[in-house]
C-alpha atoms as a PDB file:
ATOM      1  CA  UNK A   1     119.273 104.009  80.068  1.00  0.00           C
ATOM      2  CA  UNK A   2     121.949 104.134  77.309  1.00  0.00           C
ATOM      3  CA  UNK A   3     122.708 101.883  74.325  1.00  0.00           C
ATOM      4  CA  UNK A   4     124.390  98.399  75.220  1.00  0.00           C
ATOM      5  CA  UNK A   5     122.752  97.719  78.872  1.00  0.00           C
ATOM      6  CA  UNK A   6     122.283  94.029  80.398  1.00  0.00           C
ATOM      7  CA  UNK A   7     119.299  92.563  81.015  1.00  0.00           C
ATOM      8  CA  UNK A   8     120.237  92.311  84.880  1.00  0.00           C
ATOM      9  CA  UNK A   9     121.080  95.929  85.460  1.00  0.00           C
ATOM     10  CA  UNK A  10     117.544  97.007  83.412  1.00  0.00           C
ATOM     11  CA  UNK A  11     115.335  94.730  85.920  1.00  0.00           C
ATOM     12  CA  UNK A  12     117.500  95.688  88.748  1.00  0.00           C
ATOM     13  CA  UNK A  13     117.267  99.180  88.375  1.00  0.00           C
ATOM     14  CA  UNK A  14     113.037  99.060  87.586  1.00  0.00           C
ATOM     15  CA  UNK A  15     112.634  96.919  90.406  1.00  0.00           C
ATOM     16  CA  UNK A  16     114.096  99.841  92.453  1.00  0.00           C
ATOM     17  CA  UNK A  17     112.231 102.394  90.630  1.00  0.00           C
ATOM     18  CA  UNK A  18     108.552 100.261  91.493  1.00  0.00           C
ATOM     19  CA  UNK A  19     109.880  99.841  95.056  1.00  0.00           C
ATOM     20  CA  UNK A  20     110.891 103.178  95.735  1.00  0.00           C
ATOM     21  CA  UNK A  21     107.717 104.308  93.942  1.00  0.00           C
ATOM     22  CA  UNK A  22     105.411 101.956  96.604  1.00  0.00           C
ATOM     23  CA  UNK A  23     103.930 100.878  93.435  1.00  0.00           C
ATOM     24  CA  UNK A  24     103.892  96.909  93.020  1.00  0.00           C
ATOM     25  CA  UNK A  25     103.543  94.340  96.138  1.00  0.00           C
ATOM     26  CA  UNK A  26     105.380  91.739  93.529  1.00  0.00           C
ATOM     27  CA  UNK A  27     108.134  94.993  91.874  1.00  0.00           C
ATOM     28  CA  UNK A  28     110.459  92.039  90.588  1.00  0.00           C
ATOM     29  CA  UNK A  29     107.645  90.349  89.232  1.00  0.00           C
ATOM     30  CA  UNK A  30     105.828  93.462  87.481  1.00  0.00           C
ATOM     31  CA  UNK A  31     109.352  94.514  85.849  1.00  0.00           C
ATOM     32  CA  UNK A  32     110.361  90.957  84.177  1.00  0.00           C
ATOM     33  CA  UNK A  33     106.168  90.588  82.662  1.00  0.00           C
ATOM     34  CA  UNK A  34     106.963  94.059  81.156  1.00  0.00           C
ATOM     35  CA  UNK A  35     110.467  93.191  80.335  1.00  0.00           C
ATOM     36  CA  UNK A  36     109.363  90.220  78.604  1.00  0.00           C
ATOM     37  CA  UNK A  37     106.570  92.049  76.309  1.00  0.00           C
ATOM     38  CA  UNK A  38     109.248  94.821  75.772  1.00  0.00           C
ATOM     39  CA  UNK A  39     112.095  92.342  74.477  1.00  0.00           C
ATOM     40  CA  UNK A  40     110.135  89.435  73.012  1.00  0.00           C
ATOM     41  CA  UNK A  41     112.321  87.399  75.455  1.00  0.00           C
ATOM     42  CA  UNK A  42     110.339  84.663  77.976  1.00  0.00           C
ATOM     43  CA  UNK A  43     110.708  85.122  81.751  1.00  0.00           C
ATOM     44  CA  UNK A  44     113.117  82.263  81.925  1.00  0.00           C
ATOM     45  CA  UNK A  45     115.726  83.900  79.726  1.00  0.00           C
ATOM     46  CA  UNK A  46     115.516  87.075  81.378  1.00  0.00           C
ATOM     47  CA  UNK A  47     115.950  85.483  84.747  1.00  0.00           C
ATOM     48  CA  UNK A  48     118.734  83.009  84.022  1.00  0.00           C
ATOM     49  CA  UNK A  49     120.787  85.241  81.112  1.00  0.00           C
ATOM     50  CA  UNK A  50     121.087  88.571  83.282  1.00  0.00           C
ATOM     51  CA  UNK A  51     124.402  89.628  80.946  1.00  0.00           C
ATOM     52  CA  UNK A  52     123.018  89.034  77.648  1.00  0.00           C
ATOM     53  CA  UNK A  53     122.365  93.076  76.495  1.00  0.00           C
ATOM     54  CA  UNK A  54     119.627  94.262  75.061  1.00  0.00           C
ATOM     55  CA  UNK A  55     119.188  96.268  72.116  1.00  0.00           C
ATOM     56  CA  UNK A  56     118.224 100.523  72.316  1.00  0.00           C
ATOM     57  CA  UNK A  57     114.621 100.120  71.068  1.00  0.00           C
ATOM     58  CA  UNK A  58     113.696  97.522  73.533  1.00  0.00           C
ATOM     59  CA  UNK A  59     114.905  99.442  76.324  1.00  0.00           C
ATOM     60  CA  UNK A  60     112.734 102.039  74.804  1.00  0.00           C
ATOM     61  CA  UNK A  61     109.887 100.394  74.942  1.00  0.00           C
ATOM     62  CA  UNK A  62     110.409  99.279  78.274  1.00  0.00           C
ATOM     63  CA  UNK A  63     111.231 102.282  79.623  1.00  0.00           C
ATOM     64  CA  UNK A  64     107.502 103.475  78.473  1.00  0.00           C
ATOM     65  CA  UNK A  65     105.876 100.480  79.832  1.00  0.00           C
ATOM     66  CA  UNK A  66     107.648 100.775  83.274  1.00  0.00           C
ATOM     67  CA  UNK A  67     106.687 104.932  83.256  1.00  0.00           C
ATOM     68  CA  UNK A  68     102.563 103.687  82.524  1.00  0.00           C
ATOM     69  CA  UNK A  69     103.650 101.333  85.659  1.00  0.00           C
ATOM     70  CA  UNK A  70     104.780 103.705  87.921  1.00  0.00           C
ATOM     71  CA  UNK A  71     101.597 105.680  86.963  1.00  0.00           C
ATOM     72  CA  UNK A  72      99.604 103.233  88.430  1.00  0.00           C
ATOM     73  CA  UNK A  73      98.080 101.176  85.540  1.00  0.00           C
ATOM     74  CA  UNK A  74      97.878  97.815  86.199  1.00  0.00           C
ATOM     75  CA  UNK A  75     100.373  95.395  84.443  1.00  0.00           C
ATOM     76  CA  UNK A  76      97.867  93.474  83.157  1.00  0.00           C
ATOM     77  CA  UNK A  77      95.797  96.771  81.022  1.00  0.00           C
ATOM     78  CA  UNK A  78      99.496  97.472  80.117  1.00  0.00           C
ATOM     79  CA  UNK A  79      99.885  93.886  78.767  1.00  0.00           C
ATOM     80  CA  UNK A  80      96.329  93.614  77.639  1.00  0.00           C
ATOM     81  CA  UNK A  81      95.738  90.043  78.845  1.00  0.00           C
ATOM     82  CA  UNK A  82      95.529  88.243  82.230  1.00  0.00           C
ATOM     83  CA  UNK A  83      95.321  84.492  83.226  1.00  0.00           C
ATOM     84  CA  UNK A  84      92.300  83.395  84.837  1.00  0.00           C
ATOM     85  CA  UNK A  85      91.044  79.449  85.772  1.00  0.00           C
ATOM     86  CA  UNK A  86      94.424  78.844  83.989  1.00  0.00           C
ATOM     87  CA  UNK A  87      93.194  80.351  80.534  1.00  0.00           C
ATOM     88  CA  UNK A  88      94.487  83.845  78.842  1.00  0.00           C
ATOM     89  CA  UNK A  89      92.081  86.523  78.731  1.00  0.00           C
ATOM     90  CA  UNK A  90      92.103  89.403  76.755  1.00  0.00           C
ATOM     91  CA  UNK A  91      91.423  92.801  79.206  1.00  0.00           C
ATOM     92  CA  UNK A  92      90.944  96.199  79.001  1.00  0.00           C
ATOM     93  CA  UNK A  93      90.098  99.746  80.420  1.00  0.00           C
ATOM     94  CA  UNK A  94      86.428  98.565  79.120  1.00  0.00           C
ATOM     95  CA  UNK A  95      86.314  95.538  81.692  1.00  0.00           C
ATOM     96  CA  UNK A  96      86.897  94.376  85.169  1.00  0.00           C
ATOM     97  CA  UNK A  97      90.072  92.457  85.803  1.00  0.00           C
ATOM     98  CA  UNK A  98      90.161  88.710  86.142  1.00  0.00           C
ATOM     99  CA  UNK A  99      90.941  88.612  89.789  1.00  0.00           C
ATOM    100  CA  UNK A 100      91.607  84.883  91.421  1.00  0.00           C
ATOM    101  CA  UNK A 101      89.078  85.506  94.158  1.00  0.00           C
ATOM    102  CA  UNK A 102      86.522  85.186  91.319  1.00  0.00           C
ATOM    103  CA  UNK A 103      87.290  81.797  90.761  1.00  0.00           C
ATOM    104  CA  UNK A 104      85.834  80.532  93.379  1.00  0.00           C
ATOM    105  CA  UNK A 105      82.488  80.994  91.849  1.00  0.00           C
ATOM    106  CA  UNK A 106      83.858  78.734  89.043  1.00  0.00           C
ATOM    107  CA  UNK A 107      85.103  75.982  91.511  1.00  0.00           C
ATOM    108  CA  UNK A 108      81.543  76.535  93.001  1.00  0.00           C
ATOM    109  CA  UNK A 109      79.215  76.365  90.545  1.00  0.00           C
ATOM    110  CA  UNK A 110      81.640  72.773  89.204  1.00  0.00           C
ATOM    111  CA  UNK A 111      81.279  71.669  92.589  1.00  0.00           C
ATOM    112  CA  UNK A 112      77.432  71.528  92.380  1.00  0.00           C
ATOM    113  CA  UNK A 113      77.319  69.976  89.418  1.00  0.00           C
ATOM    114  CA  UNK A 114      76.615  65.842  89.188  1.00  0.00           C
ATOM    115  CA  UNK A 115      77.256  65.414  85.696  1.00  0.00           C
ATOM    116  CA  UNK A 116      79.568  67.979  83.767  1.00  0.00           C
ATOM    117  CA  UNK A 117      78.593  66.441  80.365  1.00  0.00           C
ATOM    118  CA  UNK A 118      74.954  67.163  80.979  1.00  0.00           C
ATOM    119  CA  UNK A 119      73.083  69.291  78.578  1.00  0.00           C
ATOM    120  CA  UNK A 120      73.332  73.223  80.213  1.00  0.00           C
ATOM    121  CA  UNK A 121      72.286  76.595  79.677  1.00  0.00           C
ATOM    122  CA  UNK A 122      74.292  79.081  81.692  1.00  0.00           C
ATOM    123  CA  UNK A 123      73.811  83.226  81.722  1.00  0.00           C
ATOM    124  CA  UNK A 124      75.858  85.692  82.877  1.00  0.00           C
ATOM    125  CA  UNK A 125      74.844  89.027  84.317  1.00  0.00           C
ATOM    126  CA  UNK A 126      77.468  91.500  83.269  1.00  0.00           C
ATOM    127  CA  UNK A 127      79.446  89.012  81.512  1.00  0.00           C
ATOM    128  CA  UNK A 128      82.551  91.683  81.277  1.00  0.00           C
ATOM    129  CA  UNK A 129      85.649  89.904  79.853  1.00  0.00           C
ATOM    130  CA  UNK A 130      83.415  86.643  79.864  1.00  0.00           C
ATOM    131  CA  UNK A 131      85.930  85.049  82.298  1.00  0.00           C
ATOM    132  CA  UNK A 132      83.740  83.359  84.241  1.00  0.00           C
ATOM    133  CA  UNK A 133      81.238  82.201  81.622  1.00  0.00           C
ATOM    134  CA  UNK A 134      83.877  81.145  79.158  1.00  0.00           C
ATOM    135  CA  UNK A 135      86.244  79.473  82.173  1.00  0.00           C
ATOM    136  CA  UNK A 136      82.985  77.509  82.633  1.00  0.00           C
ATOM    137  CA  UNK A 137      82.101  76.708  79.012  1.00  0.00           C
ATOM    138  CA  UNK A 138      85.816  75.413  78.745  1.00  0.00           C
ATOM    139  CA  UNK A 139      85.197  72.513  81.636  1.00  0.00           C
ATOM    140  CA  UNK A 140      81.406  72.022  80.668  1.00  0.00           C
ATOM    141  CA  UNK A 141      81.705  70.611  76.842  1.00  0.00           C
ATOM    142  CA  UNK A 142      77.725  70.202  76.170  1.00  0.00           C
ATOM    143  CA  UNK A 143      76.852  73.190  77.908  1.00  0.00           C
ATOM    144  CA  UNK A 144      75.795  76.794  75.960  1.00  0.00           C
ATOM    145  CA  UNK A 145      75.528  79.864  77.418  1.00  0.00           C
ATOM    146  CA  UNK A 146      74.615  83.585  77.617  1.00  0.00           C
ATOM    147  CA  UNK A 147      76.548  86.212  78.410  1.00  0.00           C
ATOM    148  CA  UNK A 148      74.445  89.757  78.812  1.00  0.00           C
ATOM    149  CA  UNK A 149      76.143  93.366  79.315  1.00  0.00           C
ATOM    150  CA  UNK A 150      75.364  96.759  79.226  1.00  0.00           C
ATOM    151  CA  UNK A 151      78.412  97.846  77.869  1.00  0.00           C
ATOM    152  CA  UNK A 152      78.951  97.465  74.008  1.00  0.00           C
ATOM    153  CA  UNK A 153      82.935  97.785  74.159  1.00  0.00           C
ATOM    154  CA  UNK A 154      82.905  94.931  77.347  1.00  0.00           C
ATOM    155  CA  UNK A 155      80.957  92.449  74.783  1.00  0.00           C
ATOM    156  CA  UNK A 156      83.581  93.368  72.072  1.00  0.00           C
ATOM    157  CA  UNK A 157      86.147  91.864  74.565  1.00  0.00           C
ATOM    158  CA  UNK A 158      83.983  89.272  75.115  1.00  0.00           C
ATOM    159  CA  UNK A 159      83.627  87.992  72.280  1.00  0.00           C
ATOM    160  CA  UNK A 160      86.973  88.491  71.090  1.00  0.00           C
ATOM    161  CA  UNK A 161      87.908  85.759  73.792  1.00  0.00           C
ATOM    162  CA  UNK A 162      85.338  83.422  73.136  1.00  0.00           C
ATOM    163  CA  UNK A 163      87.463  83.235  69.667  1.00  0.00           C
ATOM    164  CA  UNK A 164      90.470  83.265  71.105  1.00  0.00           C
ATOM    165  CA  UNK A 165      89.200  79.891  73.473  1.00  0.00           C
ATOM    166  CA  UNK A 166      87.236  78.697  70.648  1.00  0.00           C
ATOM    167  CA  UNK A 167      83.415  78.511  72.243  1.00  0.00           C
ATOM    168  CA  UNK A 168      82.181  80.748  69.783  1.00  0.00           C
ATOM    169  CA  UNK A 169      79.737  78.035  68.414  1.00  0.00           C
ATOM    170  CA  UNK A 170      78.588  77.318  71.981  1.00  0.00           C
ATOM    171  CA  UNK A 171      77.944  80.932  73.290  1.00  0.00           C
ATOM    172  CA  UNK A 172      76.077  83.858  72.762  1.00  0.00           C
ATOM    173  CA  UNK A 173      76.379  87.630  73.816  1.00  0.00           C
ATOM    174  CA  UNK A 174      73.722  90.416  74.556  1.00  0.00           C
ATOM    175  CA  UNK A 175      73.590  94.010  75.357  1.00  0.00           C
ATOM    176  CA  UNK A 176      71.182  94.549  78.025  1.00  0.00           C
ATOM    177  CA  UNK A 177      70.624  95.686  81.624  1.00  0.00           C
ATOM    178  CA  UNK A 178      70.549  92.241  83.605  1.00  0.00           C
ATOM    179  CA  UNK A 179      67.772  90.389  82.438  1.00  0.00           C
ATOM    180  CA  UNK A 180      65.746  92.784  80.877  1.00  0.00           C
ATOM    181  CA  UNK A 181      64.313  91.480  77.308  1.00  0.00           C
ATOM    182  CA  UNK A 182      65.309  88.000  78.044  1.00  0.00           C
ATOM    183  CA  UNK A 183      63.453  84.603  78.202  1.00  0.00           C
ATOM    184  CA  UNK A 184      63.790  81.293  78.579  1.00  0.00           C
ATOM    185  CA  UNK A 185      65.170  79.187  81.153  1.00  0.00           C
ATOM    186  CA  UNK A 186      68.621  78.327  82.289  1.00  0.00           C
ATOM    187  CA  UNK A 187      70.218  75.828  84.401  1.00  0.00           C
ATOM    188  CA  UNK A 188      73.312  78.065  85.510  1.00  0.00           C
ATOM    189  CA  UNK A 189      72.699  81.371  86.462  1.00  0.00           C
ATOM    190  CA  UNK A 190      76.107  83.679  87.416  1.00  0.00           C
ATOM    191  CA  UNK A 191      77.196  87.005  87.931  1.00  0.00           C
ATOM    192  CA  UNK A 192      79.899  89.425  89.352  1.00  0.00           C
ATOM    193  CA  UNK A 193      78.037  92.619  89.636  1.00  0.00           C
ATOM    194  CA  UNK A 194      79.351  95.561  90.750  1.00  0.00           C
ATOM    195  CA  UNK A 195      79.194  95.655  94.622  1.00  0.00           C
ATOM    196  CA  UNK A 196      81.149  98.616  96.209  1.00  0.00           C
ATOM    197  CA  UNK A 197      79.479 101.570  97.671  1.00  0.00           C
ATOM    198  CA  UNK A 198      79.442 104.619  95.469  1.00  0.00           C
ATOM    199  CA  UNK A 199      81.171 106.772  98.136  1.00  0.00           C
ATOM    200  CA  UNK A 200      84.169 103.820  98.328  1.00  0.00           C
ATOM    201  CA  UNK A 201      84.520 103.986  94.383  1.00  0.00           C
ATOM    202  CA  UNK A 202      87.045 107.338  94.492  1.00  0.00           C
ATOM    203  CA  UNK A 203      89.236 106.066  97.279  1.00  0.00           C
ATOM    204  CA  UNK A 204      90.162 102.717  95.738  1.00  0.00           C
ATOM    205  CA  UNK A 205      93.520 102.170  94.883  1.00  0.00           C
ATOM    206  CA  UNK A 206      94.500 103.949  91.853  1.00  0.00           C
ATOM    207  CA  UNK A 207      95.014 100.400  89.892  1.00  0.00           C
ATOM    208  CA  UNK A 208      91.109  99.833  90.452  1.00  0.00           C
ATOM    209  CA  UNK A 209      89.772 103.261  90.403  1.00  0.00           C
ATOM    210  CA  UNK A 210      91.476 104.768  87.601  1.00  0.00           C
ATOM    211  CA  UNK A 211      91.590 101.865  85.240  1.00  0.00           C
ATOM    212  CA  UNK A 212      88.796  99.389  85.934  1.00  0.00           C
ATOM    213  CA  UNK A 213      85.556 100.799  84.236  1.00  0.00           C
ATOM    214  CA  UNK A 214      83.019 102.527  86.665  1.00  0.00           C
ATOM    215  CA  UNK A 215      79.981 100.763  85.477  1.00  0.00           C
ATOM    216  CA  UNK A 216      81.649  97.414  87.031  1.00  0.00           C
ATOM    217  CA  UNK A 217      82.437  98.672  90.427  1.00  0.00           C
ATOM    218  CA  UNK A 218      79.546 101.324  91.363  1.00  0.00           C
ATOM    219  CA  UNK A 219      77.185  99.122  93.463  1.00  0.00           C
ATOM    220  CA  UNK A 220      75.068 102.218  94.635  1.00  0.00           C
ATOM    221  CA  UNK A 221      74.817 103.819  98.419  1.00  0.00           C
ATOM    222  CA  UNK A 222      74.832 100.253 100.380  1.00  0.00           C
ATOM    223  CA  UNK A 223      76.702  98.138  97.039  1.00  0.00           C
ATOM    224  CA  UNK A 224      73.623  95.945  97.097  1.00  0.00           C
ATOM    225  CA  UNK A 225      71.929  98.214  94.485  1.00  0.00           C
ATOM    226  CA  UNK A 226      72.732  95.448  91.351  1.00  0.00           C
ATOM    227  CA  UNK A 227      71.386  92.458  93.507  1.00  0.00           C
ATOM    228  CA  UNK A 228      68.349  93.840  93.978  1.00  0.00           C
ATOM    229  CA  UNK A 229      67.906  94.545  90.515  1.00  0.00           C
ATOM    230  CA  UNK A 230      69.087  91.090  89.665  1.00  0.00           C
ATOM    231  CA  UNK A 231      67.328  89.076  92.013  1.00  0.00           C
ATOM    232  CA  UNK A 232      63.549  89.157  89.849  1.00  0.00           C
ATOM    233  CA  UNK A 233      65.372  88.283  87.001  1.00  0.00           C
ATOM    234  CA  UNK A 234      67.236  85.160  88.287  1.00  0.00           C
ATOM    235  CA  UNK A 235      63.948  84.220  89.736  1.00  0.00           C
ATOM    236  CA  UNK A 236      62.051  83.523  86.733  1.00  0.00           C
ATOM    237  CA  UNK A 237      65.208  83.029  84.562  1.00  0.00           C
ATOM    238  CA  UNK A 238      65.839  79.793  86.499  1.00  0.00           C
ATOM    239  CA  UNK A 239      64.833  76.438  85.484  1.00  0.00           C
ATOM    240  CA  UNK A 240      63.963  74.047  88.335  1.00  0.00           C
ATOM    241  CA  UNK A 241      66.546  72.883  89.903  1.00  0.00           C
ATOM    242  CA  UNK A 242      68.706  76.370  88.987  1.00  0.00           C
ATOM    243  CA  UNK A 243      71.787  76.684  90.297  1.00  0.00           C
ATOM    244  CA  UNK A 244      72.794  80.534  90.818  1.00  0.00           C
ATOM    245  CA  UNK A 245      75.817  81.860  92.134  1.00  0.00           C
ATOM    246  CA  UNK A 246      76.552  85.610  92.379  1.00  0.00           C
ATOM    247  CA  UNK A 247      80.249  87.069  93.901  1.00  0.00           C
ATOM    248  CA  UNK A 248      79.650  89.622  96.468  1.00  0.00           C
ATOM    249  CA  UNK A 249      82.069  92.171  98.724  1.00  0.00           C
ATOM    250  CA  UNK A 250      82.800  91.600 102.266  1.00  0.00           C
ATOM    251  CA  UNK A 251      79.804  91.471 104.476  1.00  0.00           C
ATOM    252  CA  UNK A 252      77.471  91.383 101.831  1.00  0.00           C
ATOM    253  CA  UNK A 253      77.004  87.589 101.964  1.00  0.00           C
ATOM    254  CA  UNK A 254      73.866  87.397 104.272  1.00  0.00           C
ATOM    255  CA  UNK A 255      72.317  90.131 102.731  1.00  0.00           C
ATOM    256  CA  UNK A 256      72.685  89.001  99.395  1.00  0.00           C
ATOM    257  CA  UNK A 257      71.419  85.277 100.750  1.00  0.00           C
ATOM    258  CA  UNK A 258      68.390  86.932 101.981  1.00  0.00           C
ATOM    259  CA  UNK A 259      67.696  88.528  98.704  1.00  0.00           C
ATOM    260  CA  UNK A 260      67.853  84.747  96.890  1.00  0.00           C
ATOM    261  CA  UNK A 261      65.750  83.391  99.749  1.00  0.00           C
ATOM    262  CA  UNK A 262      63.374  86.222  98.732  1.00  0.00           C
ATOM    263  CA  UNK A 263      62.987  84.985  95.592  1.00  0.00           C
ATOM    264  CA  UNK A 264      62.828  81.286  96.000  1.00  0.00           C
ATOM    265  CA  UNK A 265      65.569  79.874  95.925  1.00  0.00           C
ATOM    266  CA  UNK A 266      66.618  77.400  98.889  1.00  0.00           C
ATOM    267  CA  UNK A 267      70.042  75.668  99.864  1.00  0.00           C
ATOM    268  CA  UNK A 268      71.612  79.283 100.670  1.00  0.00           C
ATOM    269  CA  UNK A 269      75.378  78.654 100.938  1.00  0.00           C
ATOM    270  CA  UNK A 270      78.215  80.685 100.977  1.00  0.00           C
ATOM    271  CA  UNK A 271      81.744  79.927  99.549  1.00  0.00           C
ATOM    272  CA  UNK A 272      84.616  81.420 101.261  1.00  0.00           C
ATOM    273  CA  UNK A 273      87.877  82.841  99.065  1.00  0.00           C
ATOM    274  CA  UNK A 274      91.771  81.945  99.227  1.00  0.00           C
ATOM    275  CA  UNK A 275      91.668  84.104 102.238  1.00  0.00           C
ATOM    276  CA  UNK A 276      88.507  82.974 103.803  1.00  0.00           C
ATOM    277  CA  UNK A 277      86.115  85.655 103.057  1.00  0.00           C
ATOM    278  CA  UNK A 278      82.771  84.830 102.060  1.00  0.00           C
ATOM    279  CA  UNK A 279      83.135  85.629  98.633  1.00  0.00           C
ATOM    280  CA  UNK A 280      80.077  83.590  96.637  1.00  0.00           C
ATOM    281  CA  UNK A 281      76.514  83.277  97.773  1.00  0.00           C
ATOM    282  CA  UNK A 282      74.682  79.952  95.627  1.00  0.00           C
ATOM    283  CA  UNK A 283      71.068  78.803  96.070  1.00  0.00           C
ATOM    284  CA  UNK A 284      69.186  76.654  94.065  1.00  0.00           C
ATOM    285  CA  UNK A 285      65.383  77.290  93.014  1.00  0.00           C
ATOM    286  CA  UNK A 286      62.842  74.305  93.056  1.00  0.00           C
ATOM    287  CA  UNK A 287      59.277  73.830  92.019  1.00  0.00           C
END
């Protein structure tokens, strides 16, 4: 692009690029949220002020954030945040993406709450980002909680946006395989383990594949490998009354149910996503 282009002709012209490239299902979108990290300006001003011109070293800079685009990397590693439960969360190659199906294990576990002011203790299993764990902290203002990973560098991006929210005096984070080590009991018991079969993994789109971290996706030969691991753990990590809720891929619901009946816990229910999918499995344990 040379020296003294508009604003309009730079998003016109990388929308056509990420079209033409089969790249984005939003292209428009994807070029202003690089646009606007690459010139400082807000979406708003880029939308409504398409003849302003923008200076050489911003087109520079967008230029190299559209060609890590049209490589496949996904806007938000590029940007290094992503909104989730309407909160900013700092991502990474070193952690699953906040995805909006997952929030329906957020709007679950909410939903089987009586009393959000109660006193809590929640755990996460493979707390990643800490999206869900800190998206529930944020609505739950008495509650504490756990989050446990295997992965040092996913904790470090963890806790960096437990700062950022400011529930670093009511959380906690641990490196460790599920719920090895740990004791105690806890009220809320969560995870989003990795559930696609290891065969699947390589033929993923290149977004998820190539740039989500393997550790998070790799569920094993069936993708039920992690539940199985889990499900001892969630059985005597639950208080009376526990309330778990794990996400799970398509068709894994009534499997994943079963396991939880297994292991105790009654009330099986699944909670279906934005596009109807059962998406969350939830029992509670009694006795």
């Amino acid at each position: 692009m040379p020296d003294g282009v508009t604003l309009g002709v730079l998003l016109k012209d990388a929308t056509e690029r990420l079209k033409q490239a089969d790249v984005a299902e939003t292209p428009r979108l994807d070029a202003v949220l690089l646009l606007e990290q690459a010139s400082g300006l807000s979406g708003n001003e880029i939308r409504l002020s398409p003849e302003t011109v923008i200076a050489s070293d911003a087109v520079t800079r967008f230029e190299a954030l559209l060609q890590r685009r049209l490589a496949r990397e996904p806007v938000s590693k590029i940007l290094g945040f992503r909104e989730f439960w309407s909160l900013t969360f700092r991502t990474s190659r070193d952690v699953l993406d906040p995805r909006p199906d997952s929030e329906t294990l957020v709007a679950g576990v909410l939903a089987a709450l009586p009393d959000r002011d109660a006193l809590l203790r929640l755990v996460d299993f493979g707390t990643g980002s800490g999206c869900l764990l800190l998206s529930l902290l944020h609505e739950l203002p008495n509650a504490t909680g756990l989050g446990v990973d295997l992965s040092p560098a996913a904790l470090a991006i963890a806790k960096e946006n437990a700062q950022r929210l400011g529930l670093t005096d009511r959380v906690t984070f641990r490196q460790a395989s599920w719920g090895e080590g740990l004791d105690g009991v806890f009220n809320i018991l969560i995870s989003n383990p990795p559930y696609i079969e290891s065969a699947v993994v390589p033929t993923l789109e290149p977004e998820v594949s190539q740039y989500d971290p393997p550790l998070a996706l790799d569920g094993g030969a069936d993708g039920l490998g992690a539940y199985r691991a889990l499900a001892p753990h969630l059985a005597r990590l639950a208080a009376p009354g526990g309330f778990a809720a794990l996400e799970v891929g398509l068709g894994q619901d009534v499997a994943v149910g079963q396991l939880l009946a297994g292991q105790g816990f009654q009330e099986i229910a699944v909670l279906p996503d934005l596009s109807g999918i059962g998406r969350v499995v939830c029992g509670r344990k009694t006795g």
